[in-house]
C-alpha atoms as a PDB file:
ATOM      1  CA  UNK A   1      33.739  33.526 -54.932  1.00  0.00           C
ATOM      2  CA  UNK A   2      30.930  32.447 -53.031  1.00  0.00           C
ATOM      3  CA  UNK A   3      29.991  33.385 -49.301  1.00  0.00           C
ATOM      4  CA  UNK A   4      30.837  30.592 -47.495  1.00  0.00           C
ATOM      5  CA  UNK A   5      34.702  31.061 -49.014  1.00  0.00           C
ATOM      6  CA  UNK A   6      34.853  34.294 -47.814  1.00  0.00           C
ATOM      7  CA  UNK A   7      33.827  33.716 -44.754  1.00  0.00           C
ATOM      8  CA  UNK A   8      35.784  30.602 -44.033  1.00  0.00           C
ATOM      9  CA  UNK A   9      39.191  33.040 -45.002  1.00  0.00           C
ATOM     10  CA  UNK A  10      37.947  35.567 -42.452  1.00  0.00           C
ATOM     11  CA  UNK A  11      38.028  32.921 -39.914  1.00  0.00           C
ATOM     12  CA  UNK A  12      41.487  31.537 -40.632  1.00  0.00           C
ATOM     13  CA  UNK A  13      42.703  34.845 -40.795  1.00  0.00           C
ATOM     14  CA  UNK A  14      40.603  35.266 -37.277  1.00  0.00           C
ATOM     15  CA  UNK A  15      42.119  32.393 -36.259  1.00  0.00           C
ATOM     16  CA  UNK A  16      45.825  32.969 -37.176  1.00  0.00           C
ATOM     17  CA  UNK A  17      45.550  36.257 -35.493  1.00  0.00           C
ATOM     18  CA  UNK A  18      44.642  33.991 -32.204  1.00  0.00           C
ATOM     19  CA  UNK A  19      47.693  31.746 -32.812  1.00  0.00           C
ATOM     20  CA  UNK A  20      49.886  35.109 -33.010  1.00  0.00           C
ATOM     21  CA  UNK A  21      48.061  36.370 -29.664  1.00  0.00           C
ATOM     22  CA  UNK A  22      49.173  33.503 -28.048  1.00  0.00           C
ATOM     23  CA  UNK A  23      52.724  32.983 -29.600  1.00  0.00           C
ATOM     24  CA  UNK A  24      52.645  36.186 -28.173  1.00  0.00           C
ATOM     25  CA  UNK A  25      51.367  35.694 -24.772  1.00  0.00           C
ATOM     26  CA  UNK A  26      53.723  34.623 -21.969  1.00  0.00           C
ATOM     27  CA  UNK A  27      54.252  30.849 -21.525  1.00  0.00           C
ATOM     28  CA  UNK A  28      52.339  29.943 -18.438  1.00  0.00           C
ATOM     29  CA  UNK A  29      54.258  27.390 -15.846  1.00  0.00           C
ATOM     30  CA  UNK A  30      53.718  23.773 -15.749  1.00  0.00           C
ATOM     31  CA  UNK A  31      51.978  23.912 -18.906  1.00  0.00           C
ATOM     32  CA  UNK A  32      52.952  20.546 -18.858  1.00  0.00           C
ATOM     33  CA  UNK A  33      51.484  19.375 -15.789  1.00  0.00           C
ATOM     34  CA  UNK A  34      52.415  17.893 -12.436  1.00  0.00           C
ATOM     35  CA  UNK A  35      51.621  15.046 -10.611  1.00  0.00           C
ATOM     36  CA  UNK A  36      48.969  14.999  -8.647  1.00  0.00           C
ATOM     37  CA  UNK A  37      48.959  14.666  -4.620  1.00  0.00           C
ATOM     38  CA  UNK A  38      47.164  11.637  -4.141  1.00  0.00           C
ATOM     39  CA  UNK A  39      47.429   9.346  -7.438  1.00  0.00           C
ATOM     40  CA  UNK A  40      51.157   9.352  -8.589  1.00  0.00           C
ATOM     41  CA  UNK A  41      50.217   8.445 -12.297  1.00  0.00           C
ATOM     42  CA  UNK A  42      48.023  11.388 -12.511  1.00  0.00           C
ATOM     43  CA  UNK A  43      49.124  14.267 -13.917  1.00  0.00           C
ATOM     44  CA  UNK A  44      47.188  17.442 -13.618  1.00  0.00           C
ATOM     45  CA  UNK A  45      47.699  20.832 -15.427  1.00  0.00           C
ATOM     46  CA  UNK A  46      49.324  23.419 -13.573  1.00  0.00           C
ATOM     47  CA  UNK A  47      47.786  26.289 -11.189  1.00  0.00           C
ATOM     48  CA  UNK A  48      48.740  28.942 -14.028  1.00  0.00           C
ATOM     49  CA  UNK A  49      47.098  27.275 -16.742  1.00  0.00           C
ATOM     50  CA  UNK A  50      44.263  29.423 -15.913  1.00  0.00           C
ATOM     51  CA  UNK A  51      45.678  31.824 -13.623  1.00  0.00           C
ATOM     52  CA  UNK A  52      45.747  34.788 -16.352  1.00  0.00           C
ATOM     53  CA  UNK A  53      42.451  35.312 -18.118  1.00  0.00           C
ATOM     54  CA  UNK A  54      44.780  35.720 -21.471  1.00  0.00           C
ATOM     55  CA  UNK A  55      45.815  31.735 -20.725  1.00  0.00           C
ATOM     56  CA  UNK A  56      42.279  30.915 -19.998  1.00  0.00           C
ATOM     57  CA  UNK A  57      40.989  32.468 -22.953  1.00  0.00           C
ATOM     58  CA  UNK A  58      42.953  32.224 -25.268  1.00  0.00           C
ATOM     59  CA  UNK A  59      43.108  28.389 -25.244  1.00  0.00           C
ATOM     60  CA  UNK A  60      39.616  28.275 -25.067  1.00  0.00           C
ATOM     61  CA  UNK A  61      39.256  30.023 -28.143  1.00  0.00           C
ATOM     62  CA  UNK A  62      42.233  28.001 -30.232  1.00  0.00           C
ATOM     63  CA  UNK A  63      39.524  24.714 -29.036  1.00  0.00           C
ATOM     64  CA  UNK A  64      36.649  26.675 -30.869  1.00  0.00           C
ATOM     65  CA  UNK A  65      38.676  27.542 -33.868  1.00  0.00           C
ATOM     66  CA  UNK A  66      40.004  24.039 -34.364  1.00  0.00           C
ATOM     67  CA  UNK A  67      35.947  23.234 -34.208  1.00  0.00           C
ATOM     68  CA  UNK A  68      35.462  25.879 -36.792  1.00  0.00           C
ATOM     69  CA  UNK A  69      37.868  24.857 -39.087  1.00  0.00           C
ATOM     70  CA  UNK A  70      36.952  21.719 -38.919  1.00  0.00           C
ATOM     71  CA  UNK A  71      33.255  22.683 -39.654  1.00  0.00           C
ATOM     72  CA  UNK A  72      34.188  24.461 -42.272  1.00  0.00           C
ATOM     73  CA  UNK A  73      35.559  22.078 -44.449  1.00  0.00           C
ATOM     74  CA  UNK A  74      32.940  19.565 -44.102  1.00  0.00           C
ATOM     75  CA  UNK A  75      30.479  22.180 -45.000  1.00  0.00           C
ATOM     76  CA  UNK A  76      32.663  23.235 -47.702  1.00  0.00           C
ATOM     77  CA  UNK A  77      32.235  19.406 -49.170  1.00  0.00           C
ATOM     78  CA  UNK A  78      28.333  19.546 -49.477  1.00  0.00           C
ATOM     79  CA  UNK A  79      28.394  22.518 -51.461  1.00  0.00           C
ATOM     80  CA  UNK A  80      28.165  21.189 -54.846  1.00  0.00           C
ATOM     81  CA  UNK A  81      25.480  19.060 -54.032  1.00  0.00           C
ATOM     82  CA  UNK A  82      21.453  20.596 -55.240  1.00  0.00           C
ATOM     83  CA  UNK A  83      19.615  22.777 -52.797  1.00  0.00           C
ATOM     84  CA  UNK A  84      17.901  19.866 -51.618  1.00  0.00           C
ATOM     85  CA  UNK A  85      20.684  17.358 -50.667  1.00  0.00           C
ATOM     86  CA  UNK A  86      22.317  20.532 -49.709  1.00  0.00           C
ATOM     87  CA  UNK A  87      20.259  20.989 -47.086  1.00  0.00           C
ATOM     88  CA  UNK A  88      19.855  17.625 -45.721  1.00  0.00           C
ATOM     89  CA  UNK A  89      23.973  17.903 -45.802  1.00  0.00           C
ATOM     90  CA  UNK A  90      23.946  20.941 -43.872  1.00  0.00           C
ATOM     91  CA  UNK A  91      21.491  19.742 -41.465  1.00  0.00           C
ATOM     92  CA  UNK A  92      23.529  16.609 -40.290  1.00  0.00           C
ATOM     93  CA  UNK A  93      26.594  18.489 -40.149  1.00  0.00           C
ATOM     94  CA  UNK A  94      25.084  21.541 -38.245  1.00  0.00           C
ATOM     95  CA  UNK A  95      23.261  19.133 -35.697  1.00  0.00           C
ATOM     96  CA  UNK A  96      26.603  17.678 -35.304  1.00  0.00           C
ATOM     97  CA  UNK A  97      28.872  20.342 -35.120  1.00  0.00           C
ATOM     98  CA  UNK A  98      26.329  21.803 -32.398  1.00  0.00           C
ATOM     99  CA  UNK A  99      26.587  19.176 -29.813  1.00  0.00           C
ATOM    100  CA  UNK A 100      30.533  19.127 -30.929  1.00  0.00           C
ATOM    101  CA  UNK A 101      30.554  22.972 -29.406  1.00  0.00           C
ATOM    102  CA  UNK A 102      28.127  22.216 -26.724  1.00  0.00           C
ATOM    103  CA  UNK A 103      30.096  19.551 -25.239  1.00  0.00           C
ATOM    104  CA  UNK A 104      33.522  21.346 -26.026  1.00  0.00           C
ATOM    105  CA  UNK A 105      31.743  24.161 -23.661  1.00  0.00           C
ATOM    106  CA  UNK A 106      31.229  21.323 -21.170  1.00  0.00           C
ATOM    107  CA  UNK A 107      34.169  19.678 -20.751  1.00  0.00           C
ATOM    108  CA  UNK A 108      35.836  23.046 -20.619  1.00  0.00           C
ATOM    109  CA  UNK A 109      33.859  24.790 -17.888  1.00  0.00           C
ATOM    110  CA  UNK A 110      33.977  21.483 -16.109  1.00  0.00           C
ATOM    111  CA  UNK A 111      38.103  21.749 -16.405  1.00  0.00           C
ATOM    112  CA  UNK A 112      37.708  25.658 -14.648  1.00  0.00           C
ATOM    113  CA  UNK A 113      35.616  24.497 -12.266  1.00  0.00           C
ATOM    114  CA  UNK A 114      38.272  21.485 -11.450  1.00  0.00           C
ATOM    115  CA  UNK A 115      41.474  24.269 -11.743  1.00  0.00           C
ATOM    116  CA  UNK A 116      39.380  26.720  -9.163  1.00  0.00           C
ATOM    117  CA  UNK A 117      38.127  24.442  -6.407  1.00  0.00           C
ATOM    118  CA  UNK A 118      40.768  21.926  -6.933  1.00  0.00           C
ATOM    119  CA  UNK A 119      37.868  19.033  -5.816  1.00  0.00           C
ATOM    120  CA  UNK A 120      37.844  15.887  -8.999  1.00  0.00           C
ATOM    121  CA  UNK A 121      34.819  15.007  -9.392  1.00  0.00           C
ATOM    122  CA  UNK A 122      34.507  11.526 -11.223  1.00  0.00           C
ATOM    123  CA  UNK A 123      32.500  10.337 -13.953  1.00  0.00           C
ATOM    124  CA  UNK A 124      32.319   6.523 -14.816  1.00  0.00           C
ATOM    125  CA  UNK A 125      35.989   6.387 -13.142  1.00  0.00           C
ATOM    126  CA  UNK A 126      37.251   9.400 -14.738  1.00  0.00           C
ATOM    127  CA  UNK A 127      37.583  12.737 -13.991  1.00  0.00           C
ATOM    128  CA  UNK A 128      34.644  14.677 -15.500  1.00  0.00           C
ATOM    129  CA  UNK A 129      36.489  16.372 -17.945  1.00  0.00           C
ATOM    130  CA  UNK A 130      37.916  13.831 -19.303  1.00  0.00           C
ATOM    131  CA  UNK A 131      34.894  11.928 -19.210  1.00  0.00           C
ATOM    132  CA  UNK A 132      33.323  15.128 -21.386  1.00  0.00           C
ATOM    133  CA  UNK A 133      35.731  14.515 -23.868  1.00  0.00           C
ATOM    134  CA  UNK A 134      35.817  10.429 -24.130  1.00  0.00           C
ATOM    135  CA  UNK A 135      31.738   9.860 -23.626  1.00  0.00           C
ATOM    136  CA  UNK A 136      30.562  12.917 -25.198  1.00  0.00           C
ATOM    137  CA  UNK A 137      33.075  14.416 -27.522  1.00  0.00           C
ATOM    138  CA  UNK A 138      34.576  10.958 -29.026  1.00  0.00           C
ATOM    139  CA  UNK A 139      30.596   9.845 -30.252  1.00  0.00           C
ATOM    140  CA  UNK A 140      29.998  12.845 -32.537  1.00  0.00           C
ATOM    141  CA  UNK A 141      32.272  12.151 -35.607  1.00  0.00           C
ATOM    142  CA  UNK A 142      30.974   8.702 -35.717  1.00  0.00           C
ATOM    143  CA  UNK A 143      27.354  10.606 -35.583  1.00  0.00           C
ATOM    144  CA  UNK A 144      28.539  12.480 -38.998  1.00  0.00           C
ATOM    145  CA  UNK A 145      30.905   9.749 -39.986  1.00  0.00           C
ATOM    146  CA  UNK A 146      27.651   6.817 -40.201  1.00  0.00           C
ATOM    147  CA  UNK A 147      25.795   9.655 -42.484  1.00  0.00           C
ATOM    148  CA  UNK A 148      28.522  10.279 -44.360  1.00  0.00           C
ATOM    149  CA  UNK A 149      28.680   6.419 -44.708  1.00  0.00           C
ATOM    150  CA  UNK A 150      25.100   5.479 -45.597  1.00  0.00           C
ATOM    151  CA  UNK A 151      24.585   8.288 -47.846  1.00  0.00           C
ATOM    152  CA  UNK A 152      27.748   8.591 -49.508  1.00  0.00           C
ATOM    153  CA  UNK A 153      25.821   7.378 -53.186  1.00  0.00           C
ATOM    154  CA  UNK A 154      23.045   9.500 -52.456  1.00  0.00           C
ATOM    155  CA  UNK A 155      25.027  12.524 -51.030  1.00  0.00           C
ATOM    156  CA  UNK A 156      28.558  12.820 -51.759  1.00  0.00           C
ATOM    157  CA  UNK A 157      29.346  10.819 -54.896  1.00  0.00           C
ATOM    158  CA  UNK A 158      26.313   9.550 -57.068  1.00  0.00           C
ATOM    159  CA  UNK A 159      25.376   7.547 -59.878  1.00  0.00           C
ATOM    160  CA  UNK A 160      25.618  10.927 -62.428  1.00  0.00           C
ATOM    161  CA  UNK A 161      28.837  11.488 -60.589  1.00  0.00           C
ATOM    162  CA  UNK A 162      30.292   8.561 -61.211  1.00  0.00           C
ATOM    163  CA  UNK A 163      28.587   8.538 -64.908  1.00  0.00           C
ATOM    164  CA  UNK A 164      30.354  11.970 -65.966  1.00  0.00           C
ATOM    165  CA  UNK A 165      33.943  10.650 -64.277  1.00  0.00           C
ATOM    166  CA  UNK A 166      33.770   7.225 -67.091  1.00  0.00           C
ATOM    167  CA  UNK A 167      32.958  10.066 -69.412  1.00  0.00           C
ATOM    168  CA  UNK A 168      35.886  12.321 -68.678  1.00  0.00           C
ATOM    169  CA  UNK A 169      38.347   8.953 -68.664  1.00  0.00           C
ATOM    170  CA  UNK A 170      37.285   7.446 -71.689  1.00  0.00           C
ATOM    171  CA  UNK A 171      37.680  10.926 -73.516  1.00  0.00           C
ATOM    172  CA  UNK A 172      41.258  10.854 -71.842  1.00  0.00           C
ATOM    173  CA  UNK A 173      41.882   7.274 -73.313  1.00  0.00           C
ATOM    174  CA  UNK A 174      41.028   8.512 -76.639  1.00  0.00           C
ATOM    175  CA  UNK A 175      43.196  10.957 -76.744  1.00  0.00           C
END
């Protein structure tokens, strides 16, 4: 089994040891929000979201592992590629994935910041958060997703690919 199996187990074992920690963990109020003060149609997440560092924590961590699994299969697709194309792969999706987690980190710290001094700050009409996740997180599949696009006969599925799969069903036929 090679090393990037192994390690992607240890993660989702890593990971489902998270989701028991916070089955676990007490249910914090208003999880589902209220409404906000001044703007009736905004809800905002309760004061106990991150009252508890266990909260806090833990549901920053679940936001990494989804991230991680996520990574992890997409890396797990350019594996059977040569060590060349391999590493152009790998590149792409690391430089991705990167900016993925630095944003994540982002929007998140600017959430903590919100839930601790209670002051919304706005961003292009939206609360900076938010505007985290819909200008900065939203772009970065369609980063990996034009790559995966454009080189998809040089990358994923080529001409020796597609070669050895007329093979395979025209042994099939003639059985």
């Amino acid at each position: 089994m090679d090393n990037i199996i192994k390690l992607f187990f240890g993660f989702l074992l890593a990971f489902g040891l998270l989701i028991l920690a916070i089955w676990l963990s007490d249910a914090p109020q208003n999880a589902t929000g209220i409404t906000d003060s001044t703007y009736a149609t905004l809800l905002k997440s309760g004061e106990t979201m991150t009252a508890t560092a266990a909260t806090k924590w833990l549901s920053y961590l679940f936001g990494i592992g989804i991230i991680g699994i996520f990574g992890f299969v997409i890396f797990l697709g350019g594996r059977k590629q040569d060590a060349t194309t391999q590493k152009k792969i790998y590149r792409i999706l690391g430089l991705g994935l990167t900016f993925y987690f630095l944003v994540y980190n982002a929007m998140v710290t600017s959430w903590w910041s919100y839930v601790e001094t209670n002051s919304m700050e706005y961003f292009m009409g939206l609360p900076k958060p938010t505007a985290w996740m819909i200008f900065g997180m939203l772009p970065i599949p369609f980063f990996i997703s034009f790559f995966y696009i454009t080189k998809f006969d040089e990358w994923i599925y080529t001409k020796e690919d597609a070669q050895k799969f007329k093979e395979i069903m025209a042994n099939r036929a003639n059985r």
